[in-house]
PDB file of N, CA and C in Angstrom:
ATOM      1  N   UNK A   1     -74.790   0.947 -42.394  1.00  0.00           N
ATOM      2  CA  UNK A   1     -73.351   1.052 -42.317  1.00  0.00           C
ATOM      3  C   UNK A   1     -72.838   0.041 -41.295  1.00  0.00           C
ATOM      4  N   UNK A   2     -71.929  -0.930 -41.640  1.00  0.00           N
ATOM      5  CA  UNK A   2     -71.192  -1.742 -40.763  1.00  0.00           C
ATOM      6  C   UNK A   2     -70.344  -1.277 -39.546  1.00  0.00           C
ATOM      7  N   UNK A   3     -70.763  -1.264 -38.512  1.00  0.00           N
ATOM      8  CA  UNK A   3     -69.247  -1.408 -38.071  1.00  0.00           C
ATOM      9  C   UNK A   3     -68.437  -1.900 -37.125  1.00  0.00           C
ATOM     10  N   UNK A   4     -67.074  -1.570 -37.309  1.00  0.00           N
ATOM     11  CA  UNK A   4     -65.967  -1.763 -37.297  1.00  0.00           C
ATOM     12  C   UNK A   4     -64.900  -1.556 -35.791  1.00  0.00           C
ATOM     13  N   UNK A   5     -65.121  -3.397 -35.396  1.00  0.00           N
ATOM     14  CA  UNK A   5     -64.007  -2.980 -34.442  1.00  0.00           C
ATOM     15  C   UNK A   5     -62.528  -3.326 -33.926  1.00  0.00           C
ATOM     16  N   UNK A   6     -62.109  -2.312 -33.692  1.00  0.00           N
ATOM     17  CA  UNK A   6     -60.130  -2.620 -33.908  1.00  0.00           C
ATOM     18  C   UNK A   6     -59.823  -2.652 -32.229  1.00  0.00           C
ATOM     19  N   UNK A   7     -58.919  -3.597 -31.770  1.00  0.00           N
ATOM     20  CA  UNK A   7     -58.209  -4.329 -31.029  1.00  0.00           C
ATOM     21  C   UNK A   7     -57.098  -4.023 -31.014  1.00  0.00           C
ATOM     22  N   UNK A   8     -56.839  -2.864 -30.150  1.00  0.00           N
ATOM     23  CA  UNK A   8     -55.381  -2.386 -30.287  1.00  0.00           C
ATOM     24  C   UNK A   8     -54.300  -3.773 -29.786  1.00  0.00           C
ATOM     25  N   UNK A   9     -53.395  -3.725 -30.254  1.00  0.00           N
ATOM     26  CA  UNK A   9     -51.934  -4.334 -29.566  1.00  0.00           C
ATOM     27  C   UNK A   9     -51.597  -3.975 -28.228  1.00  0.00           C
ATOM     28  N   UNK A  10     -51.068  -4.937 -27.371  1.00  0.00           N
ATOM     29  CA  UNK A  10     -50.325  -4.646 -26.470  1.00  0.00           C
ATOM     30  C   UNK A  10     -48.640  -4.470 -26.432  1.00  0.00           C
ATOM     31  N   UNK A  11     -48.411  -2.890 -26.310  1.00  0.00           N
ATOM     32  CA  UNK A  11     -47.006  -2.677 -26.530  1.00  0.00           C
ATOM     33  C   UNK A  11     -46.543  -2.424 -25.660  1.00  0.00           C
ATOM     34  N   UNK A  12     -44.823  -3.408 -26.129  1.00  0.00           N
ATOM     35  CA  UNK A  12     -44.233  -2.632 -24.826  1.00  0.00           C
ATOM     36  C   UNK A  12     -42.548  -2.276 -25.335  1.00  0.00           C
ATOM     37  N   UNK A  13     -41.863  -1.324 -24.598  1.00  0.00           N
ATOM     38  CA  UNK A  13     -40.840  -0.985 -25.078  1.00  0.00           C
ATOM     39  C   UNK A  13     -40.072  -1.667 -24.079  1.00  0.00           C
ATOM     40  N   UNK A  14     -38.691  -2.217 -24.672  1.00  0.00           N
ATOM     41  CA  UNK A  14     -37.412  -2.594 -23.769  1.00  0.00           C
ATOM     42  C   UNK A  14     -35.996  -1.676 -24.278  1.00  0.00           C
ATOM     43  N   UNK A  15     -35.523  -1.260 -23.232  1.00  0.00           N
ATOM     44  CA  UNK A  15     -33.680  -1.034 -23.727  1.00  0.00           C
ATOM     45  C   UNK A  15     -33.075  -2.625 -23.988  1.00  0.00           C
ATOM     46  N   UNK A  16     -32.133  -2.100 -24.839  1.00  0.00           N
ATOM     47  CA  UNK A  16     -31.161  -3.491 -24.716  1.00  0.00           C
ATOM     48  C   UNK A  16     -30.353  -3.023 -25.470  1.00  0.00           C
ATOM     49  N   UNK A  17     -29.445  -3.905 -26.131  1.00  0.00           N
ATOM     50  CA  UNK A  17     -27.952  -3.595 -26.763  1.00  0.00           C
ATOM     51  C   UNK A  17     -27.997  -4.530 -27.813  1.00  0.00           C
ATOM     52  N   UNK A  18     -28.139  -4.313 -29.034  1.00  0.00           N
ATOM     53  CA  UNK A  18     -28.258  -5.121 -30.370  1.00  0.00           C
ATOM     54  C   UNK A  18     -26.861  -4.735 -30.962  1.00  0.00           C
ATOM     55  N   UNK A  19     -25.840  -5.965 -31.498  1.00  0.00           N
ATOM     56  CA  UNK A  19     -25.419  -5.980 -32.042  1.00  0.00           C
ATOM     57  C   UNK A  19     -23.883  -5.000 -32.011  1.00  0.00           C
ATOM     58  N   UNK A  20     -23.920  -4.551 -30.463  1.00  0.00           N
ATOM     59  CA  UNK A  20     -23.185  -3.616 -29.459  1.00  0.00           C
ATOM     60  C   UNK A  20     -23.624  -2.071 -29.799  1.00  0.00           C
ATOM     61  N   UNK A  21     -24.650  -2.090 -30.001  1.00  0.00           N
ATOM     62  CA  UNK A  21     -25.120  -1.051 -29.524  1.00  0.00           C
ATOM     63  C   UNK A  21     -26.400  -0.834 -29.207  1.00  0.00           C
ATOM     64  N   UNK A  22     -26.417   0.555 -28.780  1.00  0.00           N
ATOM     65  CA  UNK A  22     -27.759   0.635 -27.602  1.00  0.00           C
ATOM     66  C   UNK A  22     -28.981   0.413 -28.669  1.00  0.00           C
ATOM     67  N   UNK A  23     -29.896   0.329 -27.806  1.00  0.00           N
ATOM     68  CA  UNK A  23     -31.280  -0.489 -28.791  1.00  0.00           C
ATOM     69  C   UNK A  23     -32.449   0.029 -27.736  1.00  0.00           C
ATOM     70  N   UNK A  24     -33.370  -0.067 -28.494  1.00  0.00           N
ATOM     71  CA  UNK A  24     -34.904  -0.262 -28.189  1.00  0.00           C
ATOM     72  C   UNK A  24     -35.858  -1.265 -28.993  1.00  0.00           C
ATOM     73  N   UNK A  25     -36.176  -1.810 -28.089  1.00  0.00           N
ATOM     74  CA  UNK A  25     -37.315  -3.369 -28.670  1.00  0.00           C
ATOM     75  C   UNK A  25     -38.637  -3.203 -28.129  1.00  0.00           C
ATOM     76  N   UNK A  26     -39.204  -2.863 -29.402  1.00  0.00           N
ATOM     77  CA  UNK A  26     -40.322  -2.678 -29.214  1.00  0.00           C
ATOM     78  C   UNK A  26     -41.394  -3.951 -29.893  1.00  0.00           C
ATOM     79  N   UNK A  27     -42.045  -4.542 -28.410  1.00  0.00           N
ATOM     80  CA  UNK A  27     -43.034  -5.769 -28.959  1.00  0.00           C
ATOM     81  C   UNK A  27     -44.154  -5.523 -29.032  1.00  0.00           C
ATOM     82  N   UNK A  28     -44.997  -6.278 -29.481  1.00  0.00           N
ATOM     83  CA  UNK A  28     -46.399  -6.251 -29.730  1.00  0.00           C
ATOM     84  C   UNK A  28     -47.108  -7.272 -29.620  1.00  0.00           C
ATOM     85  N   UNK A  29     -48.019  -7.275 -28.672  1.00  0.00           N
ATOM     86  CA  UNK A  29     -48.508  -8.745 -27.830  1.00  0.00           C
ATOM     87  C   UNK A  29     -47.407 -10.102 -27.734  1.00  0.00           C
ATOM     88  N   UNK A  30     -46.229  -9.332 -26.757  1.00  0.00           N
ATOM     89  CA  UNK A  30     -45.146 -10.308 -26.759  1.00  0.00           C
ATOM     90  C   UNK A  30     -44.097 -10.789 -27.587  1.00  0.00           C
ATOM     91  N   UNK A  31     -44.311 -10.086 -28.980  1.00  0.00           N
ATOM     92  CA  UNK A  31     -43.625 -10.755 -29.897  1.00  0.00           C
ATOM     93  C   UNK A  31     -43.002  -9.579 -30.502  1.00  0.00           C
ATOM     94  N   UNK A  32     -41.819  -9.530 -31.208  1.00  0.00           N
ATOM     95  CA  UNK A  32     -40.674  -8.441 -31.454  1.00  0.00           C
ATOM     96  C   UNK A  32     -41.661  -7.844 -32.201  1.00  0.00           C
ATOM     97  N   UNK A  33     -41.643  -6.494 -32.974  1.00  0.00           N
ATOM     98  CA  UNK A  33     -41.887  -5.648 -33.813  1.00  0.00           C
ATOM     99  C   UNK A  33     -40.907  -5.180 -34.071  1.00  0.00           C
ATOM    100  N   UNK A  34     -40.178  -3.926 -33.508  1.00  0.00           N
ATOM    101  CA  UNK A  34     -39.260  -3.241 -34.436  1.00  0.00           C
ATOM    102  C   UNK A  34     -38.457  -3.035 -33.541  1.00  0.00           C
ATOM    103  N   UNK A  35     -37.035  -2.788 -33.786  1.00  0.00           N
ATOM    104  CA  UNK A  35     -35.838  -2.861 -33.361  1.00  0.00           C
ATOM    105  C   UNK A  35     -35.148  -1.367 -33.533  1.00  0.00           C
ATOM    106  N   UNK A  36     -34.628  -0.759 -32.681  1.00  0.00           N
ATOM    107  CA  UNK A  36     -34.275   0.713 -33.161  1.00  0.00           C
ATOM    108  C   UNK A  36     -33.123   0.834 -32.442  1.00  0.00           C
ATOM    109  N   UNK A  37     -31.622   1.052 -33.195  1.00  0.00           N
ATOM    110  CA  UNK A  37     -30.166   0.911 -32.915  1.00  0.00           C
ATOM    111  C   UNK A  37     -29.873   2.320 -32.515  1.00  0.00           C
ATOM    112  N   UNK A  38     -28.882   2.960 -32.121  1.00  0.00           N
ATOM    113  CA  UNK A  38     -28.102   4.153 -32.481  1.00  0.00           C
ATOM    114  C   UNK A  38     -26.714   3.538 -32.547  1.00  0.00           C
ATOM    115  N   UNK A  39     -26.423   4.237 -32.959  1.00  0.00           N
ATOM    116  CA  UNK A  39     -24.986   4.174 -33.271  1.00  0.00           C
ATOM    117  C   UNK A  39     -24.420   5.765 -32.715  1.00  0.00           C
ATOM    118  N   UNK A  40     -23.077   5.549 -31.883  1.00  0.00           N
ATOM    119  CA  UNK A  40     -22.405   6.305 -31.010  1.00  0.00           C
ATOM    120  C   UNK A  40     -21.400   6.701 -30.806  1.00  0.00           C
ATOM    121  N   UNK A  41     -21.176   7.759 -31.820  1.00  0.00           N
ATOM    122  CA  UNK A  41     -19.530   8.390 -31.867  1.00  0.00           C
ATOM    123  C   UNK A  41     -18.856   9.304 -31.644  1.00  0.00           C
ATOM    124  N   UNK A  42     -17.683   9.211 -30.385  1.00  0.00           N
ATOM    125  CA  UNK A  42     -17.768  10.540 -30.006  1.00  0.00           C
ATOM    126  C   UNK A  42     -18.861  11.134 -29.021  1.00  0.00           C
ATOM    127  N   UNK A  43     -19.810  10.730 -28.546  1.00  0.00           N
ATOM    128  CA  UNK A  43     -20.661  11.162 -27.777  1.00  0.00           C
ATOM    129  C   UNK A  43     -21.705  11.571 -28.638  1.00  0.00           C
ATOM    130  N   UNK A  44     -21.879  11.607 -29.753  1.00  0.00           N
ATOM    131  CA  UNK A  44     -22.904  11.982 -30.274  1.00  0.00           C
ATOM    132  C   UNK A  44     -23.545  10.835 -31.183  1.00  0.00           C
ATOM    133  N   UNK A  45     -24.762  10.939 -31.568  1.00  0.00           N
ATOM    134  CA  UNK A  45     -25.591  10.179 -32.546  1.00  0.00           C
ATOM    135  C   UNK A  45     -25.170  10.043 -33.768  1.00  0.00           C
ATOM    136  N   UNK A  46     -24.596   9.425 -34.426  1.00  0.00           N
ATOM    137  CA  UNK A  46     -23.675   9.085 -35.823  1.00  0.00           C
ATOM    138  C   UNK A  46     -24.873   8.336 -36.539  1.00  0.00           C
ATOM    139  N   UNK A  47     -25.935   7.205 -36.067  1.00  0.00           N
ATOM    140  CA  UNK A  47     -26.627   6.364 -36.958  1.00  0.00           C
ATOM    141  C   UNK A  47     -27.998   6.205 -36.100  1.00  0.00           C
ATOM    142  N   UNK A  48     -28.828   6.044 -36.867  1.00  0.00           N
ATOM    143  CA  UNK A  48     -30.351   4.945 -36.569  1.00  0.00           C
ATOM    144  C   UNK A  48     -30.609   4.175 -37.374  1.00  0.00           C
ATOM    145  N   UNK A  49     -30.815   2.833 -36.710  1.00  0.00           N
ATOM    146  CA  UNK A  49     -30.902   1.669 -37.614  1.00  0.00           C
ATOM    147  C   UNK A  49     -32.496   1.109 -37.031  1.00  0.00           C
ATOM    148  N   UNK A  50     -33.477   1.003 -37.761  1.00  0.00           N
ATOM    149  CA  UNK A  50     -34.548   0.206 -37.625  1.00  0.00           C
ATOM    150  C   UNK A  50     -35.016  -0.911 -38.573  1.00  0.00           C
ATOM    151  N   UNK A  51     -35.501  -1.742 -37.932  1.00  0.00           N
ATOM    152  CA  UNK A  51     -35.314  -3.111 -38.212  1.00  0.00           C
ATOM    153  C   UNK A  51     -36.818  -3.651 -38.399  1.00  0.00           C
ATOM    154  N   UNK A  52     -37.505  -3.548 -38.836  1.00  0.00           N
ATOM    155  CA  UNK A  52     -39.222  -4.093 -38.798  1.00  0.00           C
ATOM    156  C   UNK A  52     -39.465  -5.319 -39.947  1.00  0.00           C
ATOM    157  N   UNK A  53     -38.633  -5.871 -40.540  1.00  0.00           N
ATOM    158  CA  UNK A  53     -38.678  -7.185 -41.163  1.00  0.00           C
ATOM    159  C   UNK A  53     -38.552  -7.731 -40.558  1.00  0.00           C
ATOM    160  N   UNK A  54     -39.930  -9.091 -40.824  1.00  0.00           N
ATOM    161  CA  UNK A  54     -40.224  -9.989 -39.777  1.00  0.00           C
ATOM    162  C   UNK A  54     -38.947 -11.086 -40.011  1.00  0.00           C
ATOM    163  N   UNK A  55     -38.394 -11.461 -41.139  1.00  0.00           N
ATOM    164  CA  UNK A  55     -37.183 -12.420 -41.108  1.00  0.00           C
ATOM    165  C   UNK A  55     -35.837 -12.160 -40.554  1.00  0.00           C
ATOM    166  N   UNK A  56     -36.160 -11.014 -41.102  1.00  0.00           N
ATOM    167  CA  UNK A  56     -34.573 -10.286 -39.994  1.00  0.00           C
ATOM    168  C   UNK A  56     -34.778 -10.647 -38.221  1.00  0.00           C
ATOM    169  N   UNK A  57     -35.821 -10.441 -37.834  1.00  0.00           N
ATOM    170  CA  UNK A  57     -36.268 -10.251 -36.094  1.00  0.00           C
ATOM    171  C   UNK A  57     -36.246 -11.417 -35.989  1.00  0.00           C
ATOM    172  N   UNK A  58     -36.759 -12.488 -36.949  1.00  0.00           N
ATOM    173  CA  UNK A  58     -36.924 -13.637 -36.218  1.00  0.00           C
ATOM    174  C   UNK A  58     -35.721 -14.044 -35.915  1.00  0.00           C
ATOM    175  N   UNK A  59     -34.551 -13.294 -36.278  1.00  0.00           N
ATOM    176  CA  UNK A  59     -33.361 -14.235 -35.556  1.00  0.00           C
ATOM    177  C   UNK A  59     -32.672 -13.762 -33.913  1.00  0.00           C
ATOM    178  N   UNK A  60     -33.802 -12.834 -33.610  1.00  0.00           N
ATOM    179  CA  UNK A  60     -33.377 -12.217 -32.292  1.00  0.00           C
ATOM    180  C   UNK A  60     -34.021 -13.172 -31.646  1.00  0.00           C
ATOM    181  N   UNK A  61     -33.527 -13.743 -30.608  1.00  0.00           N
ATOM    182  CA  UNK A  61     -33.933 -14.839 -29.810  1.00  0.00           C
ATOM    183  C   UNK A  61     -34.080 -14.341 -28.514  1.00  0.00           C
ATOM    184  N   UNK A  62     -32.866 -13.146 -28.024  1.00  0.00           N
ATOM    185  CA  UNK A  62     -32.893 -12.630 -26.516  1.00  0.00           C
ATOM    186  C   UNK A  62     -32.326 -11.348 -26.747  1.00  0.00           C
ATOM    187  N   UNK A  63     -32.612 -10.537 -25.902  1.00  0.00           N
ATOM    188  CA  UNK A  63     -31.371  -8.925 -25.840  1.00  0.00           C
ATOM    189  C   UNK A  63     -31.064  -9.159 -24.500  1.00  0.00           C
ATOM    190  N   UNK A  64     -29.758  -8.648 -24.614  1.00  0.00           N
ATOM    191  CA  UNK A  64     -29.354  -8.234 -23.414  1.00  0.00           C
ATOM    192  C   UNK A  64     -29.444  -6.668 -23.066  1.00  0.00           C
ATOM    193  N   UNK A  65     -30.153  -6.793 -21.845  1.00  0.00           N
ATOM    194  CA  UNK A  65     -30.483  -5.461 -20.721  1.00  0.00           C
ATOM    195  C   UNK A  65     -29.606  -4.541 -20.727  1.00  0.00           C
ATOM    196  N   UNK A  66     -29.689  -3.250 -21.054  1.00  0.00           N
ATOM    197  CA  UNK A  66     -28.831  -2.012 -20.416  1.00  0.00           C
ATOM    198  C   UNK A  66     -28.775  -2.021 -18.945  1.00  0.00           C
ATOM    199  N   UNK A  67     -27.347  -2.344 -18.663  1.00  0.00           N
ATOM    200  CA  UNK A  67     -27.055  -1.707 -17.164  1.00  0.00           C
ATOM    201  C   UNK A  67     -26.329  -0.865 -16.786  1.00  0.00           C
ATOM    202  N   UNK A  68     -26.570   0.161 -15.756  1.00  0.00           N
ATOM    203  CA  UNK A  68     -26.075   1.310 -15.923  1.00  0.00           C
ATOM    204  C   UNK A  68     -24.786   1.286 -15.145  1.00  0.00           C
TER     205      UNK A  68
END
């Protein structure tokens, strides 16, 4: 029997603000993976938007930081 060895990713999560609203960017050995929006109405959670197409991400170039 062969085996088999896997090389996890290095992940990391960021806040930021996509598209004016709050976000989480989540990379994987440095490079975007998936993008996760809410949307905020009223104080409450109205939307989640996730984003894991690599052509879509490639046009994120920078986020800007949540500051409190």
């Amino acid at each position: 029997m062969a085996s088999r060895q896997f090389q996890a990713a290095a992940m990391s999560l960021h806040p930021a603000q996509v598209n004016g609203f709050p976000a989480l960017v989540f990379r994987s050995d440095g490079e975007i993976d998936t993008v996760v929006a809410l949307r905020i109405d009223d104080g409450l959670v109205s939307g989640l938007y996730a984003v894991r197409n690599p052509e879509k991400l490639s046009h994120m170039q920078s986020e800007n930081a949540l500051r409190r």
